[in-house]
PDB file of N, CA and C in Angstrom:
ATOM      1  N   UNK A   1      60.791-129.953 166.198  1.00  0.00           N
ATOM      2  CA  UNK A   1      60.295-128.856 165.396  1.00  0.00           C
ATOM      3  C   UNK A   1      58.895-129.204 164.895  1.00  0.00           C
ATOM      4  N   UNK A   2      58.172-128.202 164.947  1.00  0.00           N
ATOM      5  CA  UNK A   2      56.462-128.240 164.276  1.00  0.00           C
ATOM      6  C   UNK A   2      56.785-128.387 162.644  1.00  0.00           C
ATOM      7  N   UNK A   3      55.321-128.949 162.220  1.00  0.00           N
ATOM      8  CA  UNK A   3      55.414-129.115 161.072  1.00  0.00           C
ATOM      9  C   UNK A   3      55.777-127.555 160.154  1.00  0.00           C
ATOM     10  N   UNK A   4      56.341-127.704 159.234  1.00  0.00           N
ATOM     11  CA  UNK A   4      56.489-126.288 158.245  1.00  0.00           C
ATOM     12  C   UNK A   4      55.024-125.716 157.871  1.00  0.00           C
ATOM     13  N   UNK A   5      54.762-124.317 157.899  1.00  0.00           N
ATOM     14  CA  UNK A   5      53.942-123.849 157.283  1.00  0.00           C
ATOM     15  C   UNK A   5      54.105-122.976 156.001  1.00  0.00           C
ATOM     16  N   UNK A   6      52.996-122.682 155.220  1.00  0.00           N
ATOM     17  CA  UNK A   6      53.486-121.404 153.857  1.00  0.00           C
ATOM     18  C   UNK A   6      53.085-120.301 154.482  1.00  0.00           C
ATOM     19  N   UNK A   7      53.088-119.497 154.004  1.00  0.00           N
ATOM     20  CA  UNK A   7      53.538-117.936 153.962  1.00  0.00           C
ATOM     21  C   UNK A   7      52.016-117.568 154.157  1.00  0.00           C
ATOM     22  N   UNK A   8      51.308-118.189 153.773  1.00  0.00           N
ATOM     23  CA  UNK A   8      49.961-117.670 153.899  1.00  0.00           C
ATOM     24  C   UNK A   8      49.389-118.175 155.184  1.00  0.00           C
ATOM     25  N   UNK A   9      49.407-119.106 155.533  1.00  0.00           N
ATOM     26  CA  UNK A   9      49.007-119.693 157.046  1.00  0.00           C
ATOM     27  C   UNK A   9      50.010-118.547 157.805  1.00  0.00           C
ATOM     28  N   UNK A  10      50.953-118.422 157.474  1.00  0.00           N
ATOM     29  CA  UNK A  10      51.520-117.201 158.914  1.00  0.00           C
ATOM     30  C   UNK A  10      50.813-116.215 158.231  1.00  0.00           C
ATOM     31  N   UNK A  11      50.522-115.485 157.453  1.00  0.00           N
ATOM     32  CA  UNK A  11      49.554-113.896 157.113  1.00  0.00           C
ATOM     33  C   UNK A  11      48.218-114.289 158.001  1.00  0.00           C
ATOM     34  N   UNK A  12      47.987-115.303 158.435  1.00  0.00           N
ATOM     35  CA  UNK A  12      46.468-115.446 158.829  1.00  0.00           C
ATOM     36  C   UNK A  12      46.778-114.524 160.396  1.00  0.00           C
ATOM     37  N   UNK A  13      48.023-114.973 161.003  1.00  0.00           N
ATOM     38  CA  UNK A  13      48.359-114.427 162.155  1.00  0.00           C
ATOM     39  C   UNK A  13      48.196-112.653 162.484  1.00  0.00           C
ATOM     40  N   UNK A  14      47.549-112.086 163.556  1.00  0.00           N
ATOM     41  CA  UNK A  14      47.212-110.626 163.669  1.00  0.00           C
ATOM     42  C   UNK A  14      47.895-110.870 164.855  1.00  0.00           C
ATOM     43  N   UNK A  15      49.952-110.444 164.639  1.00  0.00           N
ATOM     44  CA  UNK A  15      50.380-110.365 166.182  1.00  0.00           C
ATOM     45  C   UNK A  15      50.184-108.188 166.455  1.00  0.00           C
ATOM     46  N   UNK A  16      50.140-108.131 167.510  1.00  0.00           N
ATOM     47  CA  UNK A  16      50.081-106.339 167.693  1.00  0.00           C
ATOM     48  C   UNK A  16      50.460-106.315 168.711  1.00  0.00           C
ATOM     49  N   UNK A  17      50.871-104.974 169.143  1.00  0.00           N
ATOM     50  CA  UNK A  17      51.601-104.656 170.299  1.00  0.00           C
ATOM     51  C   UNK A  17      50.485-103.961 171.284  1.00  0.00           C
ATOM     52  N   UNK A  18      51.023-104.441 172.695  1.00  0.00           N
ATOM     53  CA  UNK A  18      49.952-103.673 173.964  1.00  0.00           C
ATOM     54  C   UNK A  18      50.616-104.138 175.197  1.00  0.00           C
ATOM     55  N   UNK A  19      49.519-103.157 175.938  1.00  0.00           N
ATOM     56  CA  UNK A  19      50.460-102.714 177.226  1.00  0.00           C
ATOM     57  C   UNK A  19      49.477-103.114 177.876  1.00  0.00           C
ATOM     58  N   UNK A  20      50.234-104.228 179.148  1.00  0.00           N
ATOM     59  CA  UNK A  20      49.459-104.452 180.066  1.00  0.00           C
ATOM     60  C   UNK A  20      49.155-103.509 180.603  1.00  0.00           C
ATOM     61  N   UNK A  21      47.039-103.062 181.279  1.00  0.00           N
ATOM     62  CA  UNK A  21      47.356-102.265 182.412  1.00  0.00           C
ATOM     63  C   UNK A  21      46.715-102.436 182.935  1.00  0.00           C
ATOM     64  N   UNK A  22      46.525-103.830 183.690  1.00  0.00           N
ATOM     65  CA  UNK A  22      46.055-104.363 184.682  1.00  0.00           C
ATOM     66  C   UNK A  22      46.226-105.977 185.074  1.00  0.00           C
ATOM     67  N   UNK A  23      46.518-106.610 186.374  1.00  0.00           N
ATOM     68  CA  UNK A  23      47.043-107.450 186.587  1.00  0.00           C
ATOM     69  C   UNK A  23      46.214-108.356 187.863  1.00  0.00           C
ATOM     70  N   UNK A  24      45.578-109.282 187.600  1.00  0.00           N
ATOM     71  CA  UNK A  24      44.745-109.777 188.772  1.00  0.00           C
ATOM     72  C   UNK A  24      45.262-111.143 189.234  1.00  0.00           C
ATOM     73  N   UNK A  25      45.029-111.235 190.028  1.00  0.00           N
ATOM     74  CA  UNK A  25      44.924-112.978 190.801  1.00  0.00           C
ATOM     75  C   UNK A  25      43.908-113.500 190.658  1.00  0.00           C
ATOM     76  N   UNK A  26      44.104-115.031 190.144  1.00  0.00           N
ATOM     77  CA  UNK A  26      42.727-115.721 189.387  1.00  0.00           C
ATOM     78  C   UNK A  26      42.955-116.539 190.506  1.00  0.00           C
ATOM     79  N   UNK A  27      41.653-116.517 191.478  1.00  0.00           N
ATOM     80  CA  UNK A  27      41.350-117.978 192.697  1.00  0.00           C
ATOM     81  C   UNK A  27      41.255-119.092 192.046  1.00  0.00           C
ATOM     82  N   UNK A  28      42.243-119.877 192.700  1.00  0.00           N
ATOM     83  CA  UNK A  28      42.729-121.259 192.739  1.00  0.00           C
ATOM     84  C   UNK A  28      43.605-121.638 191.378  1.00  0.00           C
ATOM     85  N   UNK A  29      44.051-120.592 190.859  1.00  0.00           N
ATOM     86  CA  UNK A  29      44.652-120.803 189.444  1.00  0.00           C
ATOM     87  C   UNK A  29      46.524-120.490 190.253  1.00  0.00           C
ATOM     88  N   UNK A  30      47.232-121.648 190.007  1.00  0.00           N
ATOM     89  CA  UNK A  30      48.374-121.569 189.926  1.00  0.00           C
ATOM     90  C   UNK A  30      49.392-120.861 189.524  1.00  0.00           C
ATOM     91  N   UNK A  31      49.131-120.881 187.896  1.00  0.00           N
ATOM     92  CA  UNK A  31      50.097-120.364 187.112  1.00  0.00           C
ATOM     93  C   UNK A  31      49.922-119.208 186.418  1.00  0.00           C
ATOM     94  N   UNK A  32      48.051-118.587 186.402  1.00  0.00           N
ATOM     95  CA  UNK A  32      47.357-117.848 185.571  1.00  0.00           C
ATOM     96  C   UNK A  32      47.629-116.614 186.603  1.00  0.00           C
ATOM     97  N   UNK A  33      47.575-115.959 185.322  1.00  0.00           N
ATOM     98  CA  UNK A  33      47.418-113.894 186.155  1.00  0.00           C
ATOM     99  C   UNK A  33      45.978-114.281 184.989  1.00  0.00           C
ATOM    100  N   UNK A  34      45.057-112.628 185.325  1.00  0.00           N
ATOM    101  CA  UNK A  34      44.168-112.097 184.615  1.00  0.00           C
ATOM    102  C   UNK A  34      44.895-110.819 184.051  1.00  0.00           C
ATOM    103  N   UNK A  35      44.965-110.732 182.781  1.00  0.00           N
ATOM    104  CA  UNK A  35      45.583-109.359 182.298  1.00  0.00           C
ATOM    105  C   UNK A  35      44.498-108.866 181.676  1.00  0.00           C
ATOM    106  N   UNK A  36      44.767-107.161 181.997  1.00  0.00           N
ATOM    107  CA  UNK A  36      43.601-106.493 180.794  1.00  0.00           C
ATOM    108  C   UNK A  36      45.190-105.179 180.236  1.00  0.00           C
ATOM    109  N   UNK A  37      44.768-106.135 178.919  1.00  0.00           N
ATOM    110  CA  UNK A  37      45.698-105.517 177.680  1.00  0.00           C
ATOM    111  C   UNK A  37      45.340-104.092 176.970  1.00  0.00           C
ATOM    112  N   UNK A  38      45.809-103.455 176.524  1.00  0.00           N
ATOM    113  CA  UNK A  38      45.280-102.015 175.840  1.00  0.00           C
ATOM    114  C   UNK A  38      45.461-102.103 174.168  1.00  0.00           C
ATOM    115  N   UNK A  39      45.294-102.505 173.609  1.00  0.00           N
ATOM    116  CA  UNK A  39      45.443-102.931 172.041  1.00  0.00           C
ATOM    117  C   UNK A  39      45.337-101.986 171.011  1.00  0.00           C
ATOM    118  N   UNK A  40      45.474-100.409 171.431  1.00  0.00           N
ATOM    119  CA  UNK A  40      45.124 -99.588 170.548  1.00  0.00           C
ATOM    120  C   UNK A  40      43.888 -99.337 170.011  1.00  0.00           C
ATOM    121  N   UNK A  41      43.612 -98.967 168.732  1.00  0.00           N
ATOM    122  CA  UNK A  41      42.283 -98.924 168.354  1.00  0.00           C
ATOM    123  C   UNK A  41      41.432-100.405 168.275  1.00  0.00           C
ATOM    124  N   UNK A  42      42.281-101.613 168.591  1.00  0.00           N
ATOM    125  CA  UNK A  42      41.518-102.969 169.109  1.00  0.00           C
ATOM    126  C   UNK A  42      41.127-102.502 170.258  1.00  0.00           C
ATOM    127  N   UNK A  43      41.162-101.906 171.372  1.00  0.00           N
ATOM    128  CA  UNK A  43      40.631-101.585 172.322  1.00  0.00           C
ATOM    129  C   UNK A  43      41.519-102.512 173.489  1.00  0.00           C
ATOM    130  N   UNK A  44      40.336-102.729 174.542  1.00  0.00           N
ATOM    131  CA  UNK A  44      41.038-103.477 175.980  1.00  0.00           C
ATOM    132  C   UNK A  44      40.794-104.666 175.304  1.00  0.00           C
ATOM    133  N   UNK A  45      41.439-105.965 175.887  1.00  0.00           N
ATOM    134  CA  UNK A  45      41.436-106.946 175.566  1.00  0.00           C
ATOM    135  C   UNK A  45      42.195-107.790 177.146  1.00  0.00           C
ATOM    136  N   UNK A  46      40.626-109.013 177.556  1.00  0.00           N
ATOM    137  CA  UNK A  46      41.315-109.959 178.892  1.00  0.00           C
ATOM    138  C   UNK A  46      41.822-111.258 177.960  1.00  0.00           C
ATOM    139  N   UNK A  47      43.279-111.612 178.838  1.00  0.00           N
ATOM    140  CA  UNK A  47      43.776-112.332 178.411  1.00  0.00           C
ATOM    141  C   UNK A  47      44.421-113.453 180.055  1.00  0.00           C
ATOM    142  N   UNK A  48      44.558-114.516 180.079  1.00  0.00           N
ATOM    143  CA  UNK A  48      44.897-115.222 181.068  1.00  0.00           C
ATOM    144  C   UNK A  48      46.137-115.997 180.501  1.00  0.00           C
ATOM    145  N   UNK A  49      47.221-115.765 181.415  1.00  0.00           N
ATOM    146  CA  UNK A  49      48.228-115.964 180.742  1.00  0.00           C
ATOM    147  C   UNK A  49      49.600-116.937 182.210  1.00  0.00           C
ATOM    148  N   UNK A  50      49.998-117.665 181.705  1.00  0.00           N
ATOM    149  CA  UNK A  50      50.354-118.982 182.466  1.00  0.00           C
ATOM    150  C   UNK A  50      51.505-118.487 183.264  1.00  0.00           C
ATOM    151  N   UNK A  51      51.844-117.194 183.415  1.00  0.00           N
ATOM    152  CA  UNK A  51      53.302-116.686 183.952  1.00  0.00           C
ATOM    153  C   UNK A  51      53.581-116.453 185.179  1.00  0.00           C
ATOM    154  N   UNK A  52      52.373-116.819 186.098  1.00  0.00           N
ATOM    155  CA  UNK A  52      52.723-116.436 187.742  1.00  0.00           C
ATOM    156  C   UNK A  52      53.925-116.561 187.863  1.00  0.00           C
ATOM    157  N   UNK A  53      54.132-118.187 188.017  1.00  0.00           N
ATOM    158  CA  UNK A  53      55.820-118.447 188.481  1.00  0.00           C
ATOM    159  C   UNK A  53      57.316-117.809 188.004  1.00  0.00           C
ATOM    160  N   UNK A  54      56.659-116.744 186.999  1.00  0.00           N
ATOM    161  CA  UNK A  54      58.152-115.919 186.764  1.00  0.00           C
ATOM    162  C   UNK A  54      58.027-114.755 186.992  1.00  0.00           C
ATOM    163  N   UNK A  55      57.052-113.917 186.596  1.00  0.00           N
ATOM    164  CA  UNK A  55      56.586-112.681 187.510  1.00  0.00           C
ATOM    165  C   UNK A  55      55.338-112.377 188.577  1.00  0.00           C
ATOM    166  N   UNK A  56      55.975-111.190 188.637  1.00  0.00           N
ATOM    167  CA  UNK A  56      55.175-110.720 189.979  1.00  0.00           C
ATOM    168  C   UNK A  56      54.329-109.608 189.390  1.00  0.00           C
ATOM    169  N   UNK A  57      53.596-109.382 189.814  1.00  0.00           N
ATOM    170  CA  UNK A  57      52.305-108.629 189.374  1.00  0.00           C
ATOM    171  C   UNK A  57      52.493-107.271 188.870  1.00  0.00           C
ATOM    172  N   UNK A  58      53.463-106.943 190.213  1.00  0.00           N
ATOM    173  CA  UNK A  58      54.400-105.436 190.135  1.00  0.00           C
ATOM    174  C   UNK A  58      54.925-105.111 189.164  1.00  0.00           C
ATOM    175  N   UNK A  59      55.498-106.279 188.413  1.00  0.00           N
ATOM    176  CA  UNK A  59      56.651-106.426 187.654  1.00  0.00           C
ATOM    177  C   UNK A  59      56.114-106.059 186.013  1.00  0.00           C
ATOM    178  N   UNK A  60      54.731-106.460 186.155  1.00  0.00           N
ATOM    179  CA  UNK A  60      53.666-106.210 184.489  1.00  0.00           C
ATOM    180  C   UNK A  60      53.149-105.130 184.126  1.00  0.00           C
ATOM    181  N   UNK A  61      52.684-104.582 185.087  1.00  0.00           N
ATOM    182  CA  UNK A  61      51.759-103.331 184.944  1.00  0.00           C
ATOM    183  C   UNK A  61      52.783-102.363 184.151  1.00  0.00           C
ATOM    184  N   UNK A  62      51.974-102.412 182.727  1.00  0.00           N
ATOM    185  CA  UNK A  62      52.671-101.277 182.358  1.00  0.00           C
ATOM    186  C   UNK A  62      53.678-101.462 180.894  1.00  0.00           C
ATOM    187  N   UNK A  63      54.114-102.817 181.197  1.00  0.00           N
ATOM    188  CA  UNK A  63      54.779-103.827 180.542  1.00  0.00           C
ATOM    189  C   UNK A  63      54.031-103.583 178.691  1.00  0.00           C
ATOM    190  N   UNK A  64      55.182-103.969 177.986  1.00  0.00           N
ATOM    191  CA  UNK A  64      54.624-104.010 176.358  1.00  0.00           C
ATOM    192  C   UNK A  64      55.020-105.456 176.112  1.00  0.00           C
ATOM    193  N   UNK A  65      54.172-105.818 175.520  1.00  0.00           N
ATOM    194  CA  UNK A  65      54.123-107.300 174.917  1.00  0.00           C
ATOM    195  C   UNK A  65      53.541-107.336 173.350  1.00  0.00           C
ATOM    196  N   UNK A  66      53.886-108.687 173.161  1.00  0.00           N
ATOM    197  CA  UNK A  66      53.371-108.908 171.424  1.00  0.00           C
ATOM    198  C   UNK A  66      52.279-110.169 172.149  1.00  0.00           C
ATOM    199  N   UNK A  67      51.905-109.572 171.139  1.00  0.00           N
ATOM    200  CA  UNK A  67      49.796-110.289 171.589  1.00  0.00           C
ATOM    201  C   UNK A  67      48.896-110.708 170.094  1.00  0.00           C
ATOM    202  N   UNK A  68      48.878-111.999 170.143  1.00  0.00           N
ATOM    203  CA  UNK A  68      47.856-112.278 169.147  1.00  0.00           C
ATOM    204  C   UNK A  68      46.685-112.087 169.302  1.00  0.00           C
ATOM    205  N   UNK A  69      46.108-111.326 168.057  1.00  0.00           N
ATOM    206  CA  UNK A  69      44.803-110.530 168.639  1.00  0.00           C
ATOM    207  C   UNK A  69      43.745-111.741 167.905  1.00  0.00           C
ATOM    208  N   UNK A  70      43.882-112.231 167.402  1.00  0.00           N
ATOM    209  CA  UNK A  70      42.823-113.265 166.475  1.00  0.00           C
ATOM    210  C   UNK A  70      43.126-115.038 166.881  1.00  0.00           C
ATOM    211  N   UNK A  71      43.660-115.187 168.048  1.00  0.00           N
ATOM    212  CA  UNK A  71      43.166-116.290 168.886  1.00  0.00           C
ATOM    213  C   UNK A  71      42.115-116.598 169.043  1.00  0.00           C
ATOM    214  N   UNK A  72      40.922-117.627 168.733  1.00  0.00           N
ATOM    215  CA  UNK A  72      40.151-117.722 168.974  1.00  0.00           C
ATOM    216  C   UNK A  72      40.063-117.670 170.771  1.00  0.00           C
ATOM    217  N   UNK A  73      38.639-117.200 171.095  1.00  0.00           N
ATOM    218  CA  UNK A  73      39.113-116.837 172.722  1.00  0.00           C
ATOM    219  C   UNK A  73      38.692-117.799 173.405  1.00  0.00           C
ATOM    220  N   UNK A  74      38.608-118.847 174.543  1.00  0.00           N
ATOM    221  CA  UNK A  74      38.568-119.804 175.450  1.00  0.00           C
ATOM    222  C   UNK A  74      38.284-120.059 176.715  1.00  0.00           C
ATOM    223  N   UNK A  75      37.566-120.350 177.444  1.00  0.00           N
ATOM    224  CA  UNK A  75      37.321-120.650 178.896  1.00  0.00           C
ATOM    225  C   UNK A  75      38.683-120.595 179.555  1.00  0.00           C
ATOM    226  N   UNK A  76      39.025-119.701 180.630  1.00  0.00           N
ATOM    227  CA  UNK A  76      40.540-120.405 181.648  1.00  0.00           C
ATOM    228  C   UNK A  76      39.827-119.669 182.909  1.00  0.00           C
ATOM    229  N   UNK A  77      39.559-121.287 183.204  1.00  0.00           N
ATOM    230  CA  UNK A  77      39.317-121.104 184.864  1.00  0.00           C
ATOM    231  C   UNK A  77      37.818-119.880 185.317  1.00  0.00           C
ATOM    232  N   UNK A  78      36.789-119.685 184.467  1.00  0.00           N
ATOM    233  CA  UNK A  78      35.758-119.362 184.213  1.00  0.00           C
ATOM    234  C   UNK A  78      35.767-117.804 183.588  1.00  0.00           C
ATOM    235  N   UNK A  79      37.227-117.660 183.492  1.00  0.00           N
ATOM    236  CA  UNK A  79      37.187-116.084 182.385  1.00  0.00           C
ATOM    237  C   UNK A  79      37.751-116.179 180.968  1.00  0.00           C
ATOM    238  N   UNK A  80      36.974-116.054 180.038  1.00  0.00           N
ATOM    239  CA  UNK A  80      37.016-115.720 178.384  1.00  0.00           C
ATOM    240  C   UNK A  80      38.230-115.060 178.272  1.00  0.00           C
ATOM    241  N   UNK A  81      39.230-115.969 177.964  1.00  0.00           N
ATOM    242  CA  UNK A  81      40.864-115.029 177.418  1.00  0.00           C
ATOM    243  C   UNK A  81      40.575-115.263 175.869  1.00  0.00           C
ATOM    244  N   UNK A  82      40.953-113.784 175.775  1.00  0.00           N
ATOM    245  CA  UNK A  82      40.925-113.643 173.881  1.00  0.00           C
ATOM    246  C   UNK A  82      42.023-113.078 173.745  1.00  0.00           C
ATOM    247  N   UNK A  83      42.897-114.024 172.805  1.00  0.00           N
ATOM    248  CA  UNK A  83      44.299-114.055 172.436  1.00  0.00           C
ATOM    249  C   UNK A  83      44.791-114.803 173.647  1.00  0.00           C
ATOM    250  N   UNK A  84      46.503-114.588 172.690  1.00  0.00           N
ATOM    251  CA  UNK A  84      47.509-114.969 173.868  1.00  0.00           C
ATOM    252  C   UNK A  84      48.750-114.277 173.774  1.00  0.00           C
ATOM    253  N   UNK A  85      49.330-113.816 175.460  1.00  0.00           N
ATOM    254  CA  UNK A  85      50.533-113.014 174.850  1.00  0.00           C
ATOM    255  C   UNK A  85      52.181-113.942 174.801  1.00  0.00           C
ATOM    256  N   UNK A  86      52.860-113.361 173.891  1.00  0.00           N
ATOM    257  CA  UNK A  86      53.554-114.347 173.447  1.00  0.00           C
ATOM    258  C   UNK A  86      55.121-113.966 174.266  1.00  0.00           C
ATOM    259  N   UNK A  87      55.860-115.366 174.778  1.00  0.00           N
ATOM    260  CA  UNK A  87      57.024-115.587 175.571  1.00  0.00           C
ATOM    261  C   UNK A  87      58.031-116.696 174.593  1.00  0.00           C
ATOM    262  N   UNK A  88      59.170-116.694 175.197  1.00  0.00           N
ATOM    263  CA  UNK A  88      59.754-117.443 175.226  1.00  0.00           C
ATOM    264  C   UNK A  88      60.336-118.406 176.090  1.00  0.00           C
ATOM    265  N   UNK A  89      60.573-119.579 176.071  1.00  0.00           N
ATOM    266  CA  UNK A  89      60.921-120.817 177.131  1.00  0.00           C
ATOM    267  C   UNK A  89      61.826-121.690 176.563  1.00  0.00           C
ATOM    268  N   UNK A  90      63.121-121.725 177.743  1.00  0.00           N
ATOM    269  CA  UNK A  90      64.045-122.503 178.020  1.00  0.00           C
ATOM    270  C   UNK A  90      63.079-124.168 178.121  1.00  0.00           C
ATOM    271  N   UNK A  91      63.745-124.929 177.513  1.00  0.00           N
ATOM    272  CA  UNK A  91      63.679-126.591 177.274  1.00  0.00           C
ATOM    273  C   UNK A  91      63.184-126.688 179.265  1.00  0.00           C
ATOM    274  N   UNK A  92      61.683-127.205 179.158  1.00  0.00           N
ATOM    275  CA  UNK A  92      61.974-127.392 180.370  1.00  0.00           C
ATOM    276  C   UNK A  92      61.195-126.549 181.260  1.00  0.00           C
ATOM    277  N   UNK A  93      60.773-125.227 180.620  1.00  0.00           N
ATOM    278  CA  UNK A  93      60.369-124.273 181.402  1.00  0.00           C
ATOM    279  C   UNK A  93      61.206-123.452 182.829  1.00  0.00           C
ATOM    280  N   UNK A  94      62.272-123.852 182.450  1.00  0.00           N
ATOM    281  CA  UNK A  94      62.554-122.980 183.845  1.00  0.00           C
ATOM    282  C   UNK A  94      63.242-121.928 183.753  1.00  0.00           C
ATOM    283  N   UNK A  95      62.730-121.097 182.383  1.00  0.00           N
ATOM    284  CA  UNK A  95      63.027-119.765 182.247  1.00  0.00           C
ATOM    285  C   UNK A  95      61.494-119.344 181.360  1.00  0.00           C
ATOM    286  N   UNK A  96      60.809-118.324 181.348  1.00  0.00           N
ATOM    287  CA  UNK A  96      59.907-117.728 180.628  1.00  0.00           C
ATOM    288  C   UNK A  96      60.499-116.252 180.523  1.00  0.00           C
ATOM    289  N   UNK A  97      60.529-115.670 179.113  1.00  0.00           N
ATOM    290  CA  UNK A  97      60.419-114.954 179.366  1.00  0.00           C
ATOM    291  C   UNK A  97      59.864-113.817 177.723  1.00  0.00           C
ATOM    292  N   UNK A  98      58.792-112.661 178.317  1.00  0.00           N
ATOM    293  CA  UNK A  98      58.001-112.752 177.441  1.00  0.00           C
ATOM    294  C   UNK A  98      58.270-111.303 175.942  1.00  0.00           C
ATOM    295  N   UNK A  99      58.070-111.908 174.940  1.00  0.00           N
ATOM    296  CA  UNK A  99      58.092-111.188 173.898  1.00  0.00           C
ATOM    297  C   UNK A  99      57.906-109.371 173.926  1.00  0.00           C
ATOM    298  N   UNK A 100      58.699-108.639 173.666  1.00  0.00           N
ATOM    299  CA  UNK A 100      58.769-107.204 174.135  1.00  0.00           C
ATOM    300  C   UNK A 100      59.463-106.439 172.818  1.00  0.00           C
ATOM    301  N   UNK A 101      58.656-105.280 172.558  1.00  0.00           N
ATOM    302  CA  UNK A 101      59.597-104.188 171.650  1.00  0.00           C
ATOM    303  C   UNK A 101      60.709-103.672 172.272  1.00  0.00           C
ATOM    304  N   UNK A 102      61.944-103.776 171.290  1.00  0.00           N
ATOM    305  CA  UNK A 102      62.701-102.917 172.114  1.00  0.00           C
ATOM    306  C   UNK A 102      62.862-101.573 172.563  1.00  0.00           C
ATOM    307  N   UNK A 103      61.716-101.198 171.866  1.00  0.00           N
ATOM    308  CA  UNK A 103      61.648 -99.385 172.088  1.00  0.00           C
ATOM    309  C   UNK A 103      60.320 -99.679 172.234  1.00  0.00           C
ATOM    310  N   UNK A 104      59.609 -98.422 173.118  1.00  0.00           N
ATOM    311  CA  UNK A 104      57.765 -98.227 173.147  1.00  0.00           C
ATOM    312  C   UNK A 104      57.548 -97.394 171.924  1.00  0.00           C
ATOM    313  N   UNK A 105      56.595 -98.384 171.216  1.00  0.00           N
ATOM    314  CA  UNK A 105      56.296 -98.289 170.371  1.00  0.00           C
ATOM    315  C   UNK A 105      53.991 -98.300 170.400  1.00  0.00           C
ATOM    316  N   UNK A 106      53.310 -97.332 169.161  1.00  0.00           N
ATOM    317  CA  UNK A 106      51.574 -97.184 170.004  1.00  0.00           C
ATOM    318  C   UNK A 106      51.408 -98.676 170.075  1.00  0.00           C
ATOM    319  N   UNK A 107      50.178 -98.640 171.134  1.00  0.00           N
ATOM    320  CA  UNK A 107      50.024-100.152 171.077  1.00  0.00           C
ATOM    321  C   UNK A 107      48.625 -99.995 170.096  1.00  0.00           C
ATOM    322  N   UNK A 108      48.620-101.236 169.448  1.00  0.00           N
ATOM    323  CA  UNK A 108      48.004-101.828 168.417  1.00  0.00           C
ATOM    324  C   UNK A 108      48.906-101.695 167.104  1.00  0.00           C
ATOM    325  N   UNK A 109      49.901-101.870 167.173  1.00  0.00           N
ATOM    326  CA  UNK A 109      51.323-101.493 166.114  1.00  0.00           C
ATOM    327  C   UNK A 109      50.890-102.958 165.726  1.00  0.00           C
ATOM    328  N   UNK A 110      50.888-103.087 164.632  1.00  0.00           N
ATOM    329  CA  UNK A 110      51.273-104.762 163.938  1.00  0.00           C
ATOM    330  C   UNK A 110      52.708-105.320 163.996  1.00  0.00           C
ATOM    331  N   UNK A 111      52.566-106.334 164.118  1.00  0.00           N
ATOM    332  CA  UNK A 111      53.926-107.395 163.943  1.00  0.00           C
ATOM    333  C   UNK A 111      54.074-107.858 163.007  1.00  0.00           C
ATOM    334  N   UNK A 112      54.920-107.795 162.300  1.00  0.00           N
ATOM    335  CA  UNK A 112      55.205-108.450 160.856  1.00  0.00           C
ATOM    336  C   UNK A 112      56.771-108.796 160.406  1.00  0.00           C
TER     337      UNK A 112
END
């Protein structure tokens, strides 16, 4: 387990809801898709995200996820991902699978 945090270090967190709607193949990247996210009045947002090996491209488009919008954003593999969208994983990795409303709900909805 990670160290404990207070209540205020998690308020720093901006999770929101969005819909993938677009899905690329990053050359020579293994595990990375290129997603372009729809974030509501945050707008589009690219994000590179480590999930090849559990889905298929087909399988995203369209897809709702919970997405931290205030990730600082980072070099992967020479494209600027800002944020990250958030999964869950079996000990081990050999299950991913990623954070979803259970109903469609607008995207840029906050998480709280």
């Amino acid at each position: 387990m990670k160290p404990e945090i207070n209540f205020n270090d998690f308020e720093k967190l901006d999770l929101r809801i969005a819909t993938i709607k677009k899905v690329e193949e990053i050359p020579s990247a293994d595990k990375l898709y290129k997603l372009v996210l729809d974030v509501g009045d945050l707008g589009e947002r690219i994000v590179c995200a480590g999930i090849k090996q559990y889905y298929h491209i087909k399988d995203l488009k369209g897809k709702q996820v919970v997405y931290l919008a205030n990730l600082a954003p980072r070099m992967l593999k020479g494209i600027q991902s800002s944020g990250m969208i958030l999964a869950a994983s079996t000990e081990g990795h050999e299950s991913v699978i990623l954070l979803q409303p259970e109903e469609k709900i607008d995207d840029g909805s906050k998480v709280s």
